[in-house]
PDB file of N, CA and C in Angstrom:
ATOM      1  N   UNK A   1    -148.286  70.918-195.023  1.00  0.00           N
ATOM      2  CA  UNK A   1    -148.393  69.688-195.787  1.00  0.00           C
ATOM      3  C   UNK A   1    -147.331  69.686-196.884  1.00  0.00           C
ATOM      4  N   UNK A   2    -146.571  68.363-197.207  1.00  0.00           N
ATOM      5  CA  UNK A   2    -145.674  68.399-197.829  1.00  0.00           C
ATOM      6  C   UNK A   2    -146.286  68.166-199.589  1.00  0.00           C
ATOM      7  N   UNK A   3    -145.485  68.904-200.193  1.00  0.00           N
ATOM      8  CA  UNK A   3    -146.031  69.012-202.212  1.00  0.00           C
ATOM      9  C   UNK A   3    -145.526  67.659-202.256  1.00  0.00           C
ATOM     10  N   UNK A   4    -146.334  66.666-203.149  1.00  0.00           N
ATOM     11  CA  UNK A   4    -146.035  66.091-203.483  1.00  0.00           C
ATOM     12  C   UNK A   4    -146.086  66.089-204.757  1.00  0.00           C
ATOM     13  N   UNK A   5    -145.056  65.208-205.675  1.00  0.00           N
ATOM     14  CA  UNK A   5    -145.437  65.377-207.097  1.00  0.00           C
ATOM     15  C   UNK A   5    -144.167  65.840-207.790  1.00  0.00           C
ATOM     16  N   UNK A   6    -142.955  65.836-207.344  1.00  0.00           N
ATOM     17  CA  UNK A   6    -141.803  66.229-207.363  1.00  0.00           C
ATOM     18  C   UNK A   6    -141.397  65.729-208.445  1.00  0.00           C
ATOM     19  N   UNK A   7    -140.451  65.975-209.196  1.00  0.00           N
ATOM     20  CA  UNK A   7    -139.613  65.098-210.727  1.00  0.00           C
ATOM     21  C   UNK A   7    -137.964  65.515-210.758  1.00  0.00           C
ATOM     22  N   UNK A   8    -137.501  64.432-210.533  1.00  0.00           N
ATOM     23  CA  UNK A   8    -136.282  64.887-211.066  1.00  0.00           C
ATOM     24  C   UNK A   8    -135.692  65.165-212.264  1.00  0.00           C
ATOM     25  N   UNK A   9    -134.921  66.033-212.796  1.00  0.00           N
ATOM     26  CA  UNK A   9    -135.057  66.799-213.985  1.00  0.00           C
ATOM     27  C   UNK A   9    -133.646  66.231-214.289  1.00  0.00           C
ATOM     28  N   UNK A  10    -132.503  66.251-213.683  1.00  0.00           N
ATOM     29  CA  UNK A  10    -131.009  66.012-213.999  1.00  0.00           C
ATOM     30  C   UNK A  10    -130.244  65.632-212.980  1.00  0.00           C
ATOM     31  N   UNK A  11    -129.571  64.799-213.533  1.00  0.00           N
ATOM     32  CA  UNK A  11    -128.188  64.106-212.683  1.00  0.00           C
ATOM     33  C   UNK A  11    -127.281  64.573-212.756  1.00  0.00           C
ATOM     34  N   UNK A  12    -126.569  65.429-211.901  1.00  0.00           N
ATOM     35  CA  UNK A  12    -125.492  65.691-212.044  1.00  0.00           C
ATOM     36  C   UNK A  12    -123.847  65.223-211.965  1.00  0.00           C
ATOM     37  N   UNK A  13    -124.037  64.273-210.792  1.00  0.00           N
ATOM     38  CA  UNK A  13    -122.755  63.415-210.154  1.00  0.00           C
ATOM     39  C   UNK A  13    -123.399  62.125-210.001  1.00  0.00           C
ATOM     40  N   UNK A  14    -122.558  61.273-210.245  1.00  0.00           N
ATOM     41  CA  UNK A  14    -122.689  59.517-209.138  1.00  0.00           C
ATOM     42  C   UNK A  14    -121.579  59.333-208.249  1.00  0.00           C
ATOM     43  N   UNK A  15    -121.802  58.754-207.095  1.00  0.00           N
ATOM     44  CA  UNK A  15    -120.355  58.747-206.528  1.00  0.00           C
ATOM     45  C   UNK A  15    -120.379  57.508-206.004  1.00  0.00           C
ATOM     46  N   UNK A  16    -119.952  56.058-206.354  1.00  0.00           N
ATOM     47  CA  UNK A  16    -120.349  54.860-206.272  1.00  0.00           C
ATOM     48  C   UNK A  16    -119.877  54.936-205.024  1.00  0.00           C
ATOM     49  N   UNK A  17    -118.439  55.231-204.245  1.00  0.00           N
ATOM     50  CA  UNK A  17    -117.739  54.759-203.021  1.00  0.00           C
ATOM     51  C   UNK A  17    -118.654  55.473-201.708  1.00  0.00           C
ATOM     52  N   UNK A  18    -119.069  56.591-202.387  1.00  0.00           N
ATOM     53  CA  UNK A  18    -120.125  56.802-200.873  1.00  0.00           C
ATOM     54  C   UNK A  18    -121.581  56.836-200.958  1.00  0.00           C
ATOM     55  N   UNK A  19    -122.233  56.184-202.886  1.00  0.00           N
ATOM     56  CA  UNK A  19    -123.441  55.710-203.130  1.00  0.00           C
ATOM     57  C   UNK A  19    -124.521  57.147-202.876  1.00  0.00           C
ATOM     58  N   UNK A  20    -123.721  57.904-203.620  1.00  0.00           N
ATOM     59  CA  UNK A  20    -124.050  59.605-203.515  1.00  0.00           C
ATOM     60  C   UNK A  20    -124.694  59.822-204.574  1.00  0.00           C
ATOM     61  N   UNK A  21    -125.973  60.587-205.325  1.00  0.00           N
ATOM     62  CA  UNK A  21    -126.076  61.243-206.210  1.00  0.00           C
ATOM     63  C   UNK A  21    -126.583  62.414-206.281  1.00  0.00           C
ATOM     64  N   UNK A  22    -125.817  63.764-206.970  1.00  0.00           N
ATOM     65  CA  UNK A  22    -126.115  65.025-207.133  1.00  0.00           C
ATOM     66  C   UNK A  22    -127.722  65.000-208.093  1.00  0.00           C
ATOM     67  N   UNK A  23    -128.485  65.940-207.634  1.00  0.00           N
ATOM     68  CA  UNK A  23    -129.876  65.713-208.592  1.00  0.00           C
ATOM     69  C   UNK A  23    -130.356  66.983-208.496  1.00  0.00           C
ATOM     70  N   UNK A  24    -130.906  67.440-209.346  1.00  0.00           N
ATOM     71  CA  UNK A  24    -131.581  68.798-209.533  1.00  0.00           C
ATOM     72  C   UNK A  24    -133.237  67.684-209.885  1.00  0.00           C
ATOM     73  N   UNK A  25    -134.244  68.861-209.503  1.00  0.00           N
ATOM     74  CA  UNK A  25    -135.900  68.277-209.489  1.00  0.00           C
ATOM     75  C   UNK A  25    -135.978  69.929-210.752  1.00  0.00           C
ATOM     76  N   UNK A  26    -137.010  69.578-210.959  1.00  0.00           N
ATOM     77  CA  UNK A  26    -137.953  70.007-212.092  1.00  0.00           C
ATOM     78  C   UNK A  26    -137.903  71.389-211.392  1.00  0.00           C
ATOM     79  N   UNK A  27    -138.575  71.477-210.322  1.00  0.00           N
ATOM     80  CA  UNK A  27    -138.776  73.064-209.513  1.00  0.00           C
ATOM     81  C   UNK A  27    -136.875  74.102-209.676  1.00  0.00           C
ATOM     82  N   UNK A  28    -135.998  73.126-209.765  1.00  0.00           N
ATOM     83  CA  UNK A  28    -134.880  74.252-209.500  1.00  0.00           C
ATOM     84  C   UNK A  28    -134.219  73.770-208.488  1.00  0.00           C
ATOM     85  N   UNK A  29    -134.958  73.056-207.343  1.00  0.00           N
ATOM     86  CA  UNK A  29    -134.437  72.133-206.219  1.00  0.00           C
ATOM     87  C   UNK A  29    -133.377  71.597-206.279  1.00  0.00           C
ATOM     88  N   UNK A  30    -131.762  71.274-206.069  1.00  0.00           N
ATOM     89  CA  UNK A  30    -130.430  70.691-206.150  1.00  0.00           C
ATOM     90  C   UNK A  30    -130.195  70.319-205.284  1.00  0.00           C
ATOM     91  N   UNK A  31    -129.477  69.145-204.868  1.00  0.00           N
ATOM     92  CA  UNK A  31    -129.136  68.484-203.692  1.00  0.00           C
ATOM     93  C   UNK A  31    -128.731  67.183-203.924  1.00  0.00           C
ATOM     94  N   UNK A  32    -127.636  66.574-202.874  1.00  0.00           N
ATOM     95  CA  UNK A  32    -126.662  65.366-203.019  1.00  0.00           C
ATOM     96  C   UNK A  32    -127.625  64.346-202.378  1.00  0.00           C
ATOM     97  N   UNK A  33    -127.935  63.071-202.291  1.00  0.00           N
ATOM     98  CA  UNK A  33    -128.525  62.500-201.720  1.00  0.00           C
ATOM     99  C   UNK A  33    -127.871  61.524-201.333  1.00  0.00           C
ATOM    100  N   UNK A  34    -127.727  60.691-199.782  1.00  0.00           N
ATOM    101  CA  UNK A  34    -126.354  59.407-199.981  1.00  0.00           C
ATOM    102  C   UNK A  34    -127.985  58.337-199.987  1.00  0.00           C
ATOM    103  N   UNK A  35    -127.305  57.202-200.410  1.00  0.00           N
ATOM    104  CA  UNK A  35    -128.466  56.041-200.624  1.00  0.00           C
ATOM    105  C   UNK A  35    -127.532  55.141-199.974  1.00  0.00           C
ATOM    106  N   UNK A  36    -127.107  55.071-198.830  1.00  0.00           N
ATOM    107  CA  UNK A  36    -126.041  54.579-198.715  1.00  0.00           C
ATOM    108  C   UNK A  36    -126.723  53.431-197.819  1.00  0.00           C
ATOM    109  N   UNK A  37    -127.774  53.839-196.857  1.00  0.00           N
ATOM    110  CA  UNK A  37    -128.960  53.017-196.165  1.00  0.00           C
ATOM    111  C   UNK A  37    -129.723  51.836-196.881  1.00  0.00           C
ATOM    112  N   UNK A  38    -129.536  52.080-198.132  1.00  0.00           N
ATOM    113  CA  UNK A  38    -130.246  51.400-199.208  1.00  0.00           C
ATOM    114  C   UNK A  38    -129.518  50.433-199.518  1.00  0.00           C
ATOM    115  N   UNK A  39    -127.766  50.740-199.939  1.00  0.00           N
ATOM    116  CA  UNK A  39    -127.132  49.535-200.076  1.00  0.00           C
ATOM    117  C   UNK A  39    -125.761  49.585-199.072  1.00  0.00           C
ATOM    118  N   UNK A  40    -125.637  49.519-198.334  1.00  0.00           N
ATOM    119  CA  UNK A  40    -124.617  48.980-197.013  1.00  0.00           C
ATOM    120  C   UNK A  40    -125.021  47.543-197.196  1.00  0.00           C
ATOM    121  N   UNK A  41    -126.484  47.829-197.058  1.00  0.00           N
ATOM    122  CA  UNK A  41    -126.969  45.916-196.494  1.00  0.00           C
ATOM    123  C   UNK A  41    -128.278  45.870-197.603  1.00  0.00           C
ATOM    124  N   UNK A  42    -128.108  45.752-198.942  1.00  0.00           N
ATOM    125  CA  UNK A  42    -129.200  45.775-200.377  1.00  0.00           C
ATOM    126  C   UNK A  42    -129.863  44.318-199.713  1.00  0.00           C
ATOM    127  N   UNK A  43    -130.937  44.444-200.396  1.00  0.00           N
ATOM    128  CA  UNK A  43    -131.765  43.146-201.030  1.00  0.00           C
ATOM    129  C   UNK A  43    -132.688  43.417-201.735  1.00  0.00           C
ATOM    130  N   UNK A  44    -132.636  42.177-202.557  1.00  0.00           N
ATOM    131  CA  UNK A  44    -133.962  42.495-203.830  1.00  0.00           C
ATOM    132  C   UNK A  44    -133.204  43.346-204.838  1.00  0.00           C
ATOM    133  N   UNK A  45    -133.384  43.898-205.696  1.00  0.00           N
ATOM    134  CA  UNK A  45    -133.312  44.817-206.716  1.00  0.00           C
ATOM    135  C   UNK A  45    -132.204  45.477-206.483  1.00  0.00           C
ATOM    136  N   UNK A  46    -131.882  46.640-204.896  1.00  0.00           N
ATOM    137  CA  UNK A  46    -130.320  46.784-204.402  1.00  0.00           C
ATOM    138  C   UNK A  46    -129.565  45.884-204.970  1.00  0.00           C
ATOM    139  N   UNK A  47    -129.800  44.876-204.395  1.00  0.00           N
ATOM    140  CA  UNK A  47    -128.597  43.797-204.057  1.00  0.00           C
ATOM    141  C   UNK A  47    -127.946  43.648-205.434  1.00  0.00           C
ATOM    142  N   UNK A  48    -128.934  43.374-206.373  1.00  0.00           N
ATOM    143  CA  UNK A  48    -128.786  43.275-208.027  1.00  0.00           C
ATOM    144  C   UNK A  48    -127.856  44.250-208.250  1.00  0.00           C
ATOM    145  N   UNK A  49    -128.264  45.852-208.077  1.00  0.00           N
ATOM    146  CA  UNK A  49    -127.347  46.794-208.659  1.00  0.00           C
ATOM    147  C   UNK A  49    -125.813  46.156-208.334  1.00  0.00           C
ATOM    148  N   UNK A  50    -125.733  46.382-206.748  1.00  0.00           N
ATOM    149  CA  UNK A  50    -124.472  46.002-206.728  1.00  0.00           C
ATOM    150  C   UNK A  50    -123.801  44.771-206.937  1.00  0.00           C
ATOM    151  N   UNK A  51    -124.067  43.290-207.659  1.00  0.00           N
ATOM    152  CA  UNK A  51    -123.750  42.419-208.025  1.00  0.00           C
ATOM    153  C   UNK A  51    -123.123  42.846-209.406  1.00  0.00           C
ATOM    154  N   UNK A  52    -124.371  43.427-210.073  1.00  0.00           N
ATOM    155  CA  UNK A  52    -123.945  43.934-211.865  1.00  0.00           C
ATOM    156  C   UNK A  52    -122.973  44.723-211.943  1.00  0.00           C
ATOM    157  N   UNK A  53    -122.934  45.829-210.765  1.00  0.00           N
ATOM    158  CA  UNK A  53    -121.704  46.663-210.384  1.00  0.00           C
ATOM    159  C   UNK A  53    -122.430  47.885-211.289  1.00  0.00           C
ATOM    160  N   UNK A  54    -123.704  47.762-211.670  1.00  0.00           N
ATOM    161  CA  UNK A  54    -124.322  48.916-212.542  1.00  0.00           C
ATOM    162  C   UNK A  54    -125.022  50.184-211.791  1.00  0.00           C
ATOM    163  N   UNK A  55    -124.783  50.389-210.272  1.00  0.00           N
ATOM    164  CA  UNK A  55    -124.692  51.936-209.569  1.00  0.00           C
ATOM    165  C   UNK A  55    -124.954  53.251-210.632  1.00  0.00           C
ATOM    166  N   UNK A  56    -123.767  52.881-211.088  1.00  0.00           N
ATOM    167  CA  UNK A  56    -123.248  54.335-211.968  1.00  0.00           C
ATOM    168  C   UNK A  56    -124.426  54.310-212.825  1.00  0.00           C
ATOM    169  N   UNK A  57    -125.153  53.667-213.424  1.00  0.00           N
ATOM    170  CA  UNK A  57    -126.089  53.747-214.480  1.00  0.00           C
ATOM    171  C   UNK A  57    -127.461  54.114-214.551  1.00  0.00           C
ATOM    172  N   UNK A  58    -127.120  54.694-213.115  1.00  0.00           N
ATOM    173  CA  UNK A  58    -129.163  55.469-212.936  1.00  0.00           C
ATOM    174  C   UNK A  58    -129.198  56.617-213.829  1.00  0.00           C
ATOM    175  N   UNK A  59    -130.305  56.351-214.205  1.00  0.00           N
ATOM    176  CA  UNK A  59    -130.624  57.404-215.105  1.00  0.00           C
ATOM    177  C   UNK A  59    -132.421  57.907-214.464  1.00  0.00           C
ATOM    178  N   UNK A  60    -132.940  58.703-215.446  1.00  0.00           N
ATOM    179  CA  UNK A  60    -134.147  59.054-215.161  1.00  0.00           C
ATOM    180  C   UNK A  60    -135.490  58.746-216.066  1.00  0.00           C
ATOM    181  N   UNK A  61    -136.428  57.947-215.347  1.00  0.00           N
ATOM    182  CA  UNK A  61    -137.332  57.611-215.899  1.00  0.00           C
ATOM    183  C   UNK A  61    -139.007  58.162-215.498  1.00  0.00           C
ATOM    184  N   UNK A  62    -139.308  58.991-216.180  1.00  0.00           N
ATOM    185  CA  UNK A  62    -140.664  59.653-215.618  1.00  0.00           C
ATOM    186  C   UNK A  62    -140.468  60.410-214.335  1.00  0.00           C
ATOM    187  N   UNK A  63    -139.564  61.098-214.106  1.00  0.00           N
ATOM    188  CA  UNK A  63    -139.056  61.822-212.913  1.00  0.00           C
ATOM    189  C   UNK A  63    -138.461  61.253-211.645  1.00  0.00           C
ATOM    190  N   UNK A  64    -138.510  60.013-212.264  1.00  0.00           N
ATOM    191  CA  UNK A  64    -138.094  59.233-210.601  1.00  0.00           C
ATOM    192  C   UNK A  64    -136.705  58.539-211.096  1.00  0.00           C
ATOM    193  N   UNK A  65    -135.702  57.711-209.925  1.00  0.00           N
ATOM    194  CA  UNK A  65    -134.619  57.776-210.045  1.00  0.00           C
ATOM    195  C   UNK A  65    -134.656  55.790-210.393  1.00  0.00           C
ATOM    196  N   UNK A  66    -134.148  55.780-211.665  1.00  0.00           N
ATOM    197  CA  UNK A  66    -133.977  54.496-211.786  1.00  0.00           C
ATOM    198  C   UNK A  66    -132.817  53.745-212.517  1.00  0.00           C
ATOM    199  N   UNK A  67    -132.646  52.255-212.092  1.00  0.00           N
ATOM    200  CA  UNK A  67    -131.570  51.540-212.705  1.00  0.00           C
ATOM    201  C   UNK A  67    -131.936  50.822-213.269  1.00  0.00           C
ATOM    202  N   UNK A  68    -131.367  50.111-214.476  1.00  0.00           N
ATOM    203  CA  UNK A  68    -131.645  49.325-215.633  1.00  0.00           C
ATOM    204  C   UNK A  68    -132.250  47.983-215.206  1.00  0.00           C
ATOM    205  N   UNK A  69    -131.743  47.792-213.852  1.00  0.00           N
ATOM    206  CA  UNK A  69    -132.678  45.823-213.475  1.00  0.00           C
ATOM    207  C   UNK A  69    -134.449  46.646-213.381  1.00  0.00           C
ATOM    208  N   UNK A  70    -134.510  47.574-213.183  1.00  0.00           N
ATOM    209  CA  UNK A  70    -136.381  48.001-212.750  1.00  0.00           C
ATOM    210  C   UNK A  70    -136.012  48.595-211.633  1.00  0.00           C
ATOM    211  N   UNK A  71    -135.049  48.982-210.727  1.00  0.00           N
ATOM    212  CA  UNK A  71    -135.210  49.466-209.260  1.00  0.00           C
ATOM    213  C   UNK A  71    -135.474  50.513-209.785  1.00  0.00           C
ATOM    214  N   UNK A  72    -136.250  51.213-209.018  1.00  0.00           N
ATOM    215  CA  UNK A  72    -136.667  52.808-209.101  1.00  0.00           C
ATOM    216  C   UNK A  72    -137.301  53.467-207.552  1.00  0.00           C
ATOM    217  N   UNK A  73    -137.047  54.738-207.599  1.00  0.00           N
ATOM    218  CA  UNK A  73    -136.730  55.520-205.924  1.00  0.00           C
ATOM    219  C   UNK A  73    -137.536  56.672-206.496  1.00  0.00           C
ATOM    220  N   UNK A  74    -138.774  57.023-205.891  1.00  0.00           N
ATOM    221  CA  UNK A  74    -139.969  57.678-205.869  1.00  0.00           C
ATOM    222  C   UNK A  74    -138.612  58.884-205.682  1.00  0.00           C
ATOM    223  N   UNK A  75    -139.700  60.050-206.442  1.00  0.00           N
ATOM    224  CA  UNK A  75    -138.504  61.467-206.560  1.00  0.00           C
ATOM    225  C   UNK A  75    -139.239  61.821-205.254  1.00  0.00           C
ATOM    226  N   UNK A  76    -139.800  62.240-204.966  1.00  0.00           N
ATOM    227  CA  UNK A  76    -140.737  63.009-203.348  1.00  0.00           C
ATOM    228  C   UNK A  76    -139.391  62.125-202.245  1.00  0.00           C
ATOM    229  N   UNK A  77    -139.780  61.009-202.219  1.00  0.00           N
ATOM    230  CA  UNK A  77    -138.789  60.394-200.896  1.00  0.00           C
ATOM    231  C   UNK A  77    -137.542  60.668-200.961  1.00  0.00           C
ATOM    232  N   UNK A  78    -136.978  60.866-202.565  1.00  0.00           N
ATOM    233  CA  UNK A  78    -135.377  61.157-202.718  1.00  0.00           C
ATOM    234  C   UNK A  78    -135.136  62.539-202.689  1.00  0.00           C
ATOM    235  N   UNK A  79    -136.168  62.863-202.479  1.00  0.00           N
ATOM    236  CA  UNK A  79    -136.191  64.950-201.917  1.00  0.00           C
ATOM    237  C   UNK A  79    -135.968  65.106-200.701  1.00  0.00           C
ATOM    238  N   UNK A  80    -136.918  64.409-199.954  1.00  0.00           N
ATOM    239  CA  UNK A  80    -137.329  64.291-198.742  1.00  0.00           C
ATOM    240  C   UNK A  80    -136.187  63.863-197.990  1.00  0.00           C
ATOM    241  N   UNK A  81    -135.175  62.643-198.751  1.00  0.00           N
ATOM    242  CA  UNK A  81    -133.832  62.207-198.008  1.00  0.00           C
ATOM    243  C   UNK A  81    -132.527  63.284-197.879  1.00  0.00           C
ATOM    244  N   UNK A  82    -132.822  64.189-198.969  1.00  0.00           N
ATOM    245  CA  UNK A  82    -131.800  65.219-198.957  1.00  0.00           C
ATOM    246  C   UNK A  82    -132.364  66.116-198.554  1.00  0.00           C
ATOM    247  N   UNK A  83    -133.137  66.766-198.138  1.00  0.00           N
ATOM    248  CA  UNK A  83    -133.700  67.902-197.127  1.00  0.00           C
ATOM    249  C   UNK A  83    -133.740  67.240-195.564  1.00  0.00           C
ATOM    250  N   UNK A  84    -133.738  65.991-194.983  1.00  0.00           N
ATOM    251  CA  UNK A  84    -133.460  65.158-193.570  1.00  0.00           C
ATOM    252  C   UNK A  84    -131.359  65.234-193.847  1.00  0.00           C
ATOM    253  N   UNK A  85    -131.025  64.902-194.540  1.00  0.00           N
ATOM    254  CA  UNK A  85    -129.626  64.779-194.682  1.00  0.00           C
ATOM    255  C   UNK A  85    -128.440  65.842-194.681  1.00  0.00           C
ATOM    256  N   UNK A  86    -129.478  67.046-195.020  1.00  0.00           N
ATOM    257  CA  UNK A  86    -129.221  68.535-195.397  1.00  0.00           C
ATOM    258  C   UNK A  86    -129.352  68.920-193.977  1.00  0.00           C
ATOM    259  N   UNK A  87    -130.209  68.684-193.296  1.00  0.00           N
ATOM    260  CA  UNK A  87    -130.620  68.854-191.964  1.00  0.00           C
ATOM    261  C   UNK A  87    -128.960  68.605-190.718  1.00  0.00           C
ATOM    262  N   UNK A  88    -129.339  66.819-191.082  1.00  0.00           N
ATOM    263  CA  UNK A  88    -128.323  66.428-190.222  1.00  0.00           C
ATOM    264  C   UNK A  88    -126.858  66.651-190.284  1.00  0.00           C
ATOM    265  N   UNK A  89    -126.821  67.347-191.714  1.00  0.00           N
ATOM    266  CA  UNK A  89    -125.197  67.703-191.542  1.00  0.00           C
ATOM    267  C   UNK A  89    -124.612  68.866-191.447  1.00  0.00           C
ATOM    268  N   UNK A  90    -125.877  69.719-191.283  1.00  0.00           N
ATOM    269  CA  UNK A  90    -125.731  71.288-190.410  1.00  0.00           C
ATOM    270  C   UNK A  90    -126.094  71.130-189.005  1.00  0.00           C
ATOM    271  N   UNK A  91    -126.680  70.348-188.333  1.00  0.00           N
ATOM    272  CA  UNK A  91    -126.856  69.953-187.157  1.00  0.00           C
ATOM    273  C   UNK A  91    -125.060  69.495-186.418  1.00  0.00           C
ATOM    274  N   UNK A  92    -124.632  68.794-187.415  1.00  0.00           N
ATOM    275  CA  UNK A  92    -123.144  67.973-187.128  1.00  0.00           C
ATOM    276  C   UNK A  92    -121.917  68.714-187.551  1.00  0.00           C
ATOM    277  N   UNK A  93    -122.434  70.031-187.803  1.00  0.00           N
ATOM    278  CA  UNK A  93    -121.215  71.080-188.174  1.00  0.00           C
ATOM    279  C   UNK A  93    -121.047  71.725-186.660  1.00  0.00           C
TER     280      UNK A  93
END
């Protein structure tokens, strides 16, 4: 069964052109995550970030990953995307 309850603790990188962010969680956990699924094709709240052009400006709110319009990305699923992503790109080596 997967822990849930995860927090992200620090940001390390943004990388707007491939919609990347480096993140360390509370446990010690580090890992790049692309959100790139999220905005190729945004709507709602996405779509906003990239209109404002405000990407770069996630910061952290109560452990989870958020931008100044209100979008916010549960830390467990943004773990969960870089341990599937971590996966697929040792699979593709």
């Amino acid at each position: 069964m997967k822990k849930l309850g995860n927090k992200i603790k620090k940001i390390f990188s943004v990388d707007l052109e491939g919609f990347c962010i480096d993140l360390q969680f509370c446990d010690g956990f580090r890992g790049q995550v692309s959100l790139k699924h999220l905005f190729e094709k945004p709507k709602g709240l996405a779509a906003e970030i990239l209109r404002g052009d405000i990407f770069c400006q996630c910061f952290l709110e109560g452990g989870a990953l958020a931008w100044p319009n209100g979008f916010e990305l549960c830390p467990d699923a943004v773990r969960q995307w870089i341990v599937v992503q971590k996966g697929a790109s040792r699979q593709a080596a």
